[in-house]
Protein backbone atom coordinates (compact mmCIF):
# COMPACT_ATOMS: atom_id res chain seq x y z
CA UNK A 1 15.13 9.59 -22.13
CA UNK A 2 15.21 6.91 -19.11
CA UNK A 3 16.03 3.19 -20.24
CA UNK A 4 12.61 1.74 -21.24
CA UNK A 5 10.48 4.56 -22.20
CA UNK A 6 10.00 3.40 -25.87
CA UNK A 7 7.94 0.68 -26.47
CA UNK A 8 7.46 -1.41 -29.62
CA UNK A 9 4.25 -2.58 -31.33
CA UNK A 10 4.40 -4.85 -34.40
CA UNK A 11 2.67 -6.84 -36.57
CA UNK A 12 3.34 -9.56 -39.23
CA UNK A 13 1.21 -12.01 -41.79
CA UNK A 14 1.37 -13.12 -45.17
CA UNK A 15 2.21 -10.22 -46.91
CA UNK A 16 4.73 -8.20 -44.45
CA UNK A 17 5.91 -7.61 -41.28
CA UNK A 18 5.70 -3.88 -40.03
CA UNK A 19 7.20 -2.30 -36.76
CA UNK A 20 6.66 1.24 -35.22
CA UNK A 21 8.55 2.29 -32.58
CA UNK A 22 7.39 5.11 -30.13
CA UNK A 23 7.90 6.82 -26.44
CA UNK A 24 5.38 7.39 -23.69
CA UNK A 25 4.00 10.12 -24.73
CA UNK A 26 3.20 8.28 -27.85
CA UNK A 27 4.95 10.19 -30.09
CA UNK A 28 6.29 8.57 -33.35
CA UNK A 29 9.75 7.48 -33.57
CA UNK A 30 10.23 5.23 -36.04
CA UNK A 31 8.81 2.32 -38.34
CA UNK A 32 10.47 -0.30 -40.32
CA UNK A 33 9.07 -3.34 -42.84
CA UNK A 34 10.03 -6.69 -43.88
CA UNK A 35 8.41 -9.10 -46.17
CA UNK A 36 6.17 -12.21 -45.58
CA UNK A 37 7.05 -13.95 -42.32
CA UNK A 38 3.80 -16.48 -41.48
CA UNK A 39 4.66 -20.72 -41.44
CA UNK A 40 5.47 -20.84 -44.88
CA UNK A 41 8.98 -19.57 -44.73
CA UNK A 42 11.79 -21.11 -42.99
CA UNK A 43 13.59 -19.65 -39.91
CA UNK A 44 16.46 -18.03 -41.94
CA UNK A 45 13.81 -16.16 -43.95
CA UNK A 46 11.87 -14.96 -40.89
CA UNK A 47 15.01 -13.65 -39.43
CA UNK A 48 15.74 -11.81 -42.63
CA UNK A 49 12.27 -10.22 -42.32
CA UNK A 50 12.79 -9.67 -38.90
CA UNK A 51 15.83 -8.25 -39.38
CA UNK A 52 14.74 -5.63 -42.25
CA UNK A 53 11.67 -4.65 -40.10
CA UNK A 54 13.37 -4.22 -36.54
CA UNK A 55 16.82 -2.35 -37.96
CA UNK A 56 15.03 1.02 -38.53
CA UNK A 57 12.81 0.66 -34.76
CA UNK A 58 16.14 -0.30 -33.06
CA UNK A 59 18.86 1.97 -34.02
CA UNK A 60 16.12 5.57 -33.48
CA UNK A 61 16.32 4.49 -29.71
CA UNK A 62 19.28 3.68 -27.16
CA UNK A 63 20.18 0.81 -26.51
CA UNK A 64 18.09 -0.80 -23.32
CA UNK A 65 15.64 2.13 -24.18
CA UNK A 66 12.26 -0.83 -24.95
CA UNK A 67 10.50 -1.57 -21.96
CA UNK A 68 7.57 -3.20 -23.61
CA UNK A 69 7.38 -4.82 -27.15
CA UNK A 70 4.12 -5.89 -28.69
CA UNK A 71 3.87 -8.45 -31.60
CA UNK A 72 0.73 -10.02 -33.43
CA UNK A 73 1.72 -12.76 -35.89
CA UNK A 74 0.48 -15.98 -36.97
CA UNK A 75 4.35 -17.91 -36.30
CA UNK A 76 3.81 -17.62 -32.60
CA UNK A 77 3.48 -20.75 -30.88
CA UNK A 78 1.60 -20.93 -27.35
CA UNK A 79 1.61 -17.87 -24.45
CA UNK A 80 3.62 -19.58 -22.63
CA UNK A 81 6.39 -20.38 -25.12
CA UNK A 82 6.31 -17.11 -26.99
CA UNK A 83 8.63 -15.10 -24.84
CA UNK A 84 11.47 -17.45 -24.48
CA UNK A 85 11.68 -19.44 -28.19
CA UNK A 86 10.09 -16.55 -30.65
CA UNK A 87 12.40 -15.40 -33.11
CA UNK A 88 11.19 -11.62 -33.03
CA UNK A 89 11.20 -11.22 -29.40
CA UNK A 90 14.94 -12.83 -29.01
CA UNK A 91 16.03 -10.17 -31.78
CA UNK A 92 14.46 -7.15 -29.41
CA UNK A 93 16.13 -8.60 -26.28
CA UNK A 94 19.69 -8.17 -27.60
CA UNK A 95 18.87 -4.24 -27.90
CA UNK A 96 16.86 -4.03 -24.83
CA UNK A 97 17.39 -7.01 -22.45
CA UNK A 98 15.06 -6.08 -20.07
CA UNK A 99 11.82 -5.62 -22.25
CA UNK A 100 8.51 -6.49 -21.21
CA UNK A 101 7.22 -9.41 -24.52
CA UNK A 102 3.08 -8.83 -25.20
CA UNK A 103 2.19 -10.98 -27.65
CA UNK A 104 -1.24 -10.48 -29.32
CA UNK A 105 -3.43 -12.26 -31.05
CA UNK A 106 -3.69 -11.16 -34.90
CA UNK A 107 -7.77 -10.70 -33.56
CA UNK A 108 -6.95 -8.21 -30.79
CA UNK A 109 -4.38 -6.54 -32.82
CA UNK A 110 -7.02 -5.65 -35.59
CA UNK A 111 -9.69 -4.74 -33.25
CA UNK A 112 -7.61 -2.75 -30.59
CA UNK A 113 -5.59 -0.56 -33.81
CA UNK A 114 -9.29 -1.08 -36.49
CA UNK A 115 -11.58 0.30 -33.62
CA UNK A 116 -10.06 1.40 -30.10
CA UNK A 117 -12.24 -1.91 -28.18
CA UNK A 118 -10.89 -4.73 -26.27
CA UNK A 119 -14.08 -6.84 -27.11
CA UNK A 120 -15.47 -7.80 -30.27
CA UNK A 121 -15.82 -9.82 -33.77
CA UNK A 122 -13.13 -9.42 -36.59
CA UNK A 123 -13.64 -10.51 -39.82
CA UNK A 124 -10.29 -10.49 -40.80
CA UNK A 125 -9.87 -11.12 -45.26
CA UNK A 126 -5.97 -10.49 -45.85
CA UNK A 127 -3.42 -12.82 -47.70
CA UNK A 128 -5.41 -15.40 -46.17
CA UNK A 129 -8.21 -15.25 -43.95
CA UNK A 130 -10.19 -15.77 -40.35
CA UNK A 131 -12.94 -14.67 -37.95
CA UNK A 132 -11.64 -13.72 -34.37
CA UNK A 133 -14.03 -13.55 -30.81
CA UNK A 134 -11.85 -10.84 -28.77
CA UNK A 135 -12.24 -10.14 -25.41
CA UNK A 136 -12.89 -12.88 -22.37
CA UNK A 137 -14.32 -15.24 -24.34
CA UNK A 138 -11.58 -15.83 -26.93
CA UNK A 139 -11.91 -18.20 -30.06
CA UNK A 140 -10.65 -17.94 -33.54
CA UNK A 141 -12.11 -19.54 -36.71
CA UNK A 142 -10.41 -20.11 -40.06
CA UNK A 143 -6.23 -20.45 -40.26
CA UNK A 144 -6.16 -23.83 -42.61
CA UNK A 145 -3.93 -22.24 -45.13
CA UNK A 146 -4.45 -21.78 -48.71
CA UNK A 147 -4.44 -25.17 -49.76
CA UNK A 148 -7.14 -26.31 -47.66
CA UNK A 149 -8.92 -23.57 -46.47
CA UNK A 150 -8.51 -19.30 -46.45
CA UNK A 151 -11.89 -18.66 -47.54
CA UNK A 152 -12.91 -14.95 -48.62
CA UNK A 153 -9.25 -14.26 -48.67
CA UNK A 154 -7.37 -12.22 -50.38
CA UNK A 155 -5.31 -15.33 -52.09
CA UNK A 156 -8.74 -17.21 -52.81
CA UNK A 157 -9.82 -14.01 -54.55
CA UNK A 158 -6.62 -13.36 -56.36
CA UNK A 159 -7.02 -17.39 -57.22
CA UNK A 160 -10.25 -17.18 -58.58
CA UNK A 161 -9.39 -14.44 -60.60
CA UNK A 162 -6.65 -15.77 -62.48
CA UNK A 163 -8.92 -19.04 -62.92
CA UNK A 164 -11.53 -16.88 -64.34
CA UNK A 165 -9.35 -15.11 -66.69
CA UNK A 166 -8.41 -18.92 -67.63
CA UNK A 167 -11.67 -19.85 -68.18
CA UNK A 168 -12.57 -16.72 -71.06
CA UNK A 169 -8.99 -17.40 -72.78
CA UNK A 170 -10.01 -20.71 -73.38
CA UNK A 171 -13.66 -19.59 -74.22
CA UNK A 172 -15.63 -22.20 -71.63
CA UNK A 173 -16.36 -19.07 -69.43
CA UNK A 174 -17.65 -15.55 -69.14
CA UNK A 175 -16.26 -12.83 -70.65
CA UNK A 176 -13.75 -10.78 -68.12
CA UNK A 177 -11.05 -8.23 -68.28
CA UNK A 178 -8.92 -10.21 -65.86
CA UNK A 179 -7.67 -11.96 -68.78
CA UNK A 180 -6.05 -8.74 -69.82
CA UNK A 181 -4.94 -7.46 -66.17
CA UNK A 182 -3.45 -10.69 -65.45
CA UNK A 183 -0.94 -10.54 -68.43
CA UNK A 184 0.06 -6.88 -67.89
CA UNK A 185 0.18 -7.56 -63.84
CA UNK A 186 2.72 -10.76 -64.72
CA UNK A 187 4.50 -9.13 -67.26
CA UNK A 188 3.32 -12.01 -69.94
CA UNK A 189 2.24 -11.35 -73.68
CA UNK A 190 0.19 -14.13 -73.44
CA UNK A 191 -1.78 -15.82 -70.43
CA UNK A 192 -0.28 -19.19 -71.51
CA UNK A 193 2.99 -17.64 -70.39
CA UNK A 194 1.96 -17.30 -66.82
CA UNK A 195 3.09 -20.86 -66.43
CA UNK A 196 6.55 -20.42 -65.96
CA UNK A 197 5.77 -17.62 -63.95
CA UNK A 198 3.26 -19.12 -61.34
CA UNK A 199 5.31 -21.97 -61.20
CA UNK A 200 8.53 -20.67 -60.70
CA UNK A 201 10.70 -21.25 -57.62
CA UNK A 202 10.50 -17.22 -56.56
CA UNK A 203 7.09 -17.33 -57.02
CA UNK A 204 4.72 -17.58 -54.18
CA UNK A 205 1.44 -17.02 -51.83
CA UNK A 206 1.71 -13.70 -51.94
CA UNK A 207 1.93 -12.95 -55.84
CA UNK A 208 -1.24 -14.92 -56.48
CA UNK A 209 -2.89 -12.61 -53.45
CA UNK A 210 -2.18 -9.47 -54.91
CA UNK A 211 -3.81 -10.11 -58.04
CA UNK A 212 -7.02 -9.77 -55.29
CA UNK A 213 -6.80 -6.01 -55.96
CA UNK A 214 -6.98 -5.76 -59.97
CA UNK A 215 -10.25 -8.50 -59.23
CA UNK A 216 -11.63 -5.20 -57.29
CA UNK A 217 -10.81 -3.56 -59.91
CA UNK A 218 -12.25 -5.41 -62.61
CA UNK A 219 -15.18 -5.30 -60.04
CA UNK A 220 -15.20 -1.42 -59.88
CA UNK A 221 -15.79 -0.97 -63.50
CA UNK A 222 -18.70 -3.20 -63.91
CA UNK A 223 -16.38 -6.60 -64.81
CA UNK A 224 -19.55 -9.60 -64.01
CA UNK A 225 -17.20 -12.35 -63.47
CA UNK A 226 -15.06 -9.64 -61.11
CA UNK A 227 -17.98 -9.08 -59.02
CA UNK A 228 -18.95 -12.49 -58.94
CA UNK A 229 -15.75 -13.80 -57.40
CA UNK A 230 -15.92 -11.03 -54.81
CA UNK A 231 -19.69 -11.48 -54.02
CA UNK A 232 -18.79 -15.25 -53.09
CA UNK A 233 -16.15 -14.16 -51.13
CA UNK A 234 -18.11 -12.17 -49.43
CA UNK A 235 -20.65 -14.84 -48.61
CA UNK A 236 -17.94 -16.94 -47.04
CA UNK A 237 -16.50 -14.32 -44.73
CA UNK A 238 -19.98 -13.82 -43.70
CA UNK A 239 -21.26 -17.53 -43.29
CA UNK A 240 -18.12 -18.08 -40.83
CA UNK A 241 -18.71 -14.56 -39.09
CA UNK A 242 -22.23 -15.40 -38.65
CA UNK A 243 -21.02 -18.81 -36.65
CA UNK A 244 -19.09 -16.87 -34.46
CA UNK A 245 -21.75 -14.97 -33.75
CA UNK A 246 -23.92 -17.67 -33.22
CA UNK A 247 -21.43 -19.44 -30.80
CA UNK A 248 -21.41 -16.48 -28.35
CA UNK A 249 -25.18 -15.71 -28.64
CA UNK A 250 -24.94 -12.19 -30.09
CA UNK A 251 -27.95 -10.38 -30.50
CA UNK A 252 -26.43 -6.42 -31.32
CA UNK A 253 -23.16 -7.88 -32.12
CA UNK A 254 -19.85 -5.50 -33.00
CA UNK A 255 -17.72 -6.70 -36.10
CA UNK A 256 -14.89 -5.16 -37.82
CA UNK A 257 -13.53 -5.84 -41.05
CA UNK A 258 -9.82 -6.02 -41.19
CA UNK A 259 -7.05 -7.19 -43.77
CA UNK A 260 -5.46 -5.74 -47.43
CA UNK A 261 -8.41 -7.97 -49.92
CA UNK A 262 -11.02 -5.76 -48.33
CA UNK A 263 -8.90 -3.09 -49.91
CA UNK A 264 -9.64 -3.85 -53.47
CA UNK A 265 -13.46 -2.99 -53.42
CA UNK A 266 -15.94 -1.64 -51.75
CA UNK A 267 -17.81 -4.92 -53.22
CA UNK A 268 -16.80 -6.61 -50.31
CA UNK A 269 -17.55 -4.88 -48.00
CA UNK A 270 -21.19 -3.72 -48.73
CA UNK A 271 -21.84 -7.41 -50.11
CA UNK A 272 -20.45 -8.89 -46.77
CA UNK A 273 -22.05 -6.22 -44.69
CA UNK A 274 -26.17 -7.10 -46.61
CA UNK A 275 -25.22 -10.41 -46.08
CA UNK A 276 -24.22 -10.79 -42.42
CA UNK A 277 -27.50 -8.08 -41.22
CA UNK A 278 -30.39 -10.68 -42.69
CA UNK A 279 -29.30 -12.72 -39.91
CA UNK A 280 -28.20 -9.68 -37.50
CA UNK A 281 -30.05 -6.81 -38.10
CA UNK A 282 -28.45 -5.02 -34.98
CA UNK A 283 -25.19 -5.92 -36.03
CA UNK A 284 -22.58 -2.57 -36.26
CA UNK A 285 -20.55 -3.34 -38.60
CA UNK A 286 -17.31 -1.08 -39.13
CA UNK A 287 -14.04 -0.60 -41.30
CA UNK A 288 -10.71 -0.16 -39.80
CA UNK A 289 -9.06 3.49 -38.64
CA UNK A 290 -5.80 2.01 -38.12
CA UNK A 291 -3.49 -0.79 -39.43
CA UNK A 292 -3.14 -3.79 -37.26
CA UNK A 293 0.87 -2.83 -36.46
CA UNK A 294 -1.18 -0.61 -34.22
CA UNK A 295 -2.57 -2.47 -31.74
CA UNK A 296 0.40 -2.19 -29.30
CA UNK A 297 -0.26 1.51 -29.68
CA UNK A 298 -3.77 1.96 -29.16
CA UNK A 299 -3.32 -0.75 -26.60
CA UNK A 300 -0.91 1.31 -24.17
CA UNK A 301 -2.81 4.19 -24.65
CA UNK A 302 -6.10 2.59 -23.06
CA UNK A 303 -3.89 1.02 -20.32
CA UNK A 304 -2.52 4.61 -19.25
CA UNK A 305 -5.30 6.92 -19.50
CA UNK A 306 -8.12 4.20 -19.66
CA UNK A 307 -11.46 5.22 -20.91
CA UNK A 308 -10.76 9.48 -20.83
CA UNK A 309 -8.50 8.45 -23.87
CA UNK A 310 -10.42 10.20 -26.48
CA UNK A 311 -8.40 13.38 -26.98
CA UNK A 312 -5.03 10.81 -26.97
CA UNK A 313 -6.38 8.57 -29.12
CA UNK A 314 -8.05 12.02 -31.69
CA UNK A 315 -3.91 13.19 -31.60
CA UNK A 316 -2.45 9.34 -32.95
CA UNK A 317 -4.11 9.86 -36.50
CA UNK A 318 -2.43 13.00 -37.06
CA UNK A 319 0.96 11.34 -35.08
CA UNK A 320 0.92 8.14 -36.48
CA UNK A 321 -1.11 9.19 -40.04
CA UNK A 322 1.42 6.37 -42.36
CA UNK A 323 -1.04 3.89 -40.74
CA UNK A 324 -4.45 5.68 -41.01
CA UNK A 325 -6.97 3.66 -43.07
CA UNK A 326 -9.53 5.72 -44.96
CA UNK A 327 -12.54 4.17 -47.01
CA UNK A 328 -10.92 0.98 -47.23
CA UNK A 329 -7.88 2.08 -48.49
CA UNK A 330 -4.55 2.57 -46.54
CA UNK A 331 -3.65 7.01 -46.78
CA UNK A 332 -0.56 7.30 -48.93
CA UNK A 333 -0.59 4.47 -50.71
């Protein structure tokens, strides 16, 4: 193939940092993964993760073979700056000199790969957690961090779990299971030896987040505190989405869910969903079909062929099926 007929779409957060490589016919080529890369970690770790998600993309092409590389993370500084100082961009210009940078924002990458639309509400509920405006009018709500803010996320649920299962070992709150998924998710005998654990210098955000999925879990098979913690995380993802909606005057507005915590139960997503409608009956309010590392996918194929896409964009689930997302839970995984 000619030099720069493979273009790259990527997309990194909290939890990972995943690539996909593929030509212009939008045929797969390749896909690579590297761990948490947001403004936690220093530079050398980003370029590790960088590193471990790019090698697999770069070496399946020639080299000078990207003409356009896509990239939705929450690192990125200003548009303007992004194509000359970010750290993932530099790394694709030493393959392919001559590549076209698109950075996107983490909003349009979960709307353009969740729902094939340029314009519209994301409620996004991952490692931590946001509402986006996409389209013309652009504005973003949410990004405080865990320690201040992340509300509805997937580390505030994981969070209140652990709390909860605190709370019943010590017999000052209501009786839960998470006492007993915490220890066998940890690796502990005994909660009191999570300490060491939480604590601990290779510990991190991300650990605490992915005890979000045994709270669905807990949820799932009829665990009351479980279900409580997600119900109020629902209630805070919908209080901020209802703002947004309110700042743009939305009457039949479009909002997609997006992110790993709304993964862990189907809780969360029907209590969000009855939440956000007393105030927006209209509202159409959808789950992903794709991962976000598909935006720069779904993205080129509605620049090329516009809207007659429909029979392109039918072919990517069954090209590009490792990212498909099916009743709230990724296929394959």
């Amino acid at each position: 193939m000619r030099e720069g007929d493979f273009t790259l779409s990527a997309d990194g957060g909290g939890s990972k940092l995943a690539a996909v490589m593929f030509d212009d016919a939008f045929h797969f080529r390749a896909a690579g993964y590297g761990g948490p890369v947001n403004g936690s970690f220093s530079e050398t770790e980003k370029r590790r993760q960088i590193a471990a998600a790019l090698s697999p993309c770069l070496s399946s092409v020639p080299s000078g073979g990207i003409g356009r590389a896509f990239l939705a993370a929450p690192w990125t500084g200003s548009r303007e700056e992004e194509e000359d100082n970010n750290l993932f961009f530099l790394e694709v210009k030493k393959h392919s000199p001559r590549v076209r940078c698109s950075p996107l924002s983490e909003g349009e990458a979960c709307l353009l790969a969740g729902s094939f639309r340029r314009e519209g509400t994301v409620t996004l509920s991952g490692t931590g957690s946001g509402v986006f405006q996409v389209g013309p009018a652009a504005a973003h709500l949410g990004g405080w961090g865990y320690l201040l803010g992340d509300f509805g996320s997937g580390f505030s649920i994981g969070q209140k779990g652990l709390q909860a299962a605190i709370r019943w070992e010590e017999r000052w709150g209501k009786e839960t299971c998470l006492e007993e998924l915490a220890c066998q998710a940890y690796g502990v005998k005994q909660l009191w030896d999570l300490l060491p654990v939480i604590y601990g210098e290779t510990f991190g955000v991300k650990q605490v987040a992915s005890f979000c999925r045994l709270v669905g879990r807990a949820a799932d098979e009829g665990d009351e505190a479980a279900v409580e913690i997600l119900k109020e995380a629902a209630w805070e993802l919908a209080a901020q989405t209802a703002v947004m909606l309110q700042r743009f005057a939305q009457v039949s507005p479009f909002v997609l869910t997006a992110g790993g915590a709304w993964k862990a139960s189907d809780i969360l997503f029907q209590s969000f969903s009855e939440q956000l409608k007393r105030q927006y009956p209209c509202a159409q309010i959808e789950k992903p079909v794709f991962e976000p590392v598909m935006g720069g996918v779904i993205l080129s194929v509605l620049e090329k062929r516009g809207t007659d896409a429909s029979d392109t964009l039918g072919r990517l689930k069954k090209e590009f099926s490792q990212f498909l997302i099916r009743n709230g839970k990724q296929e394959g995984k």
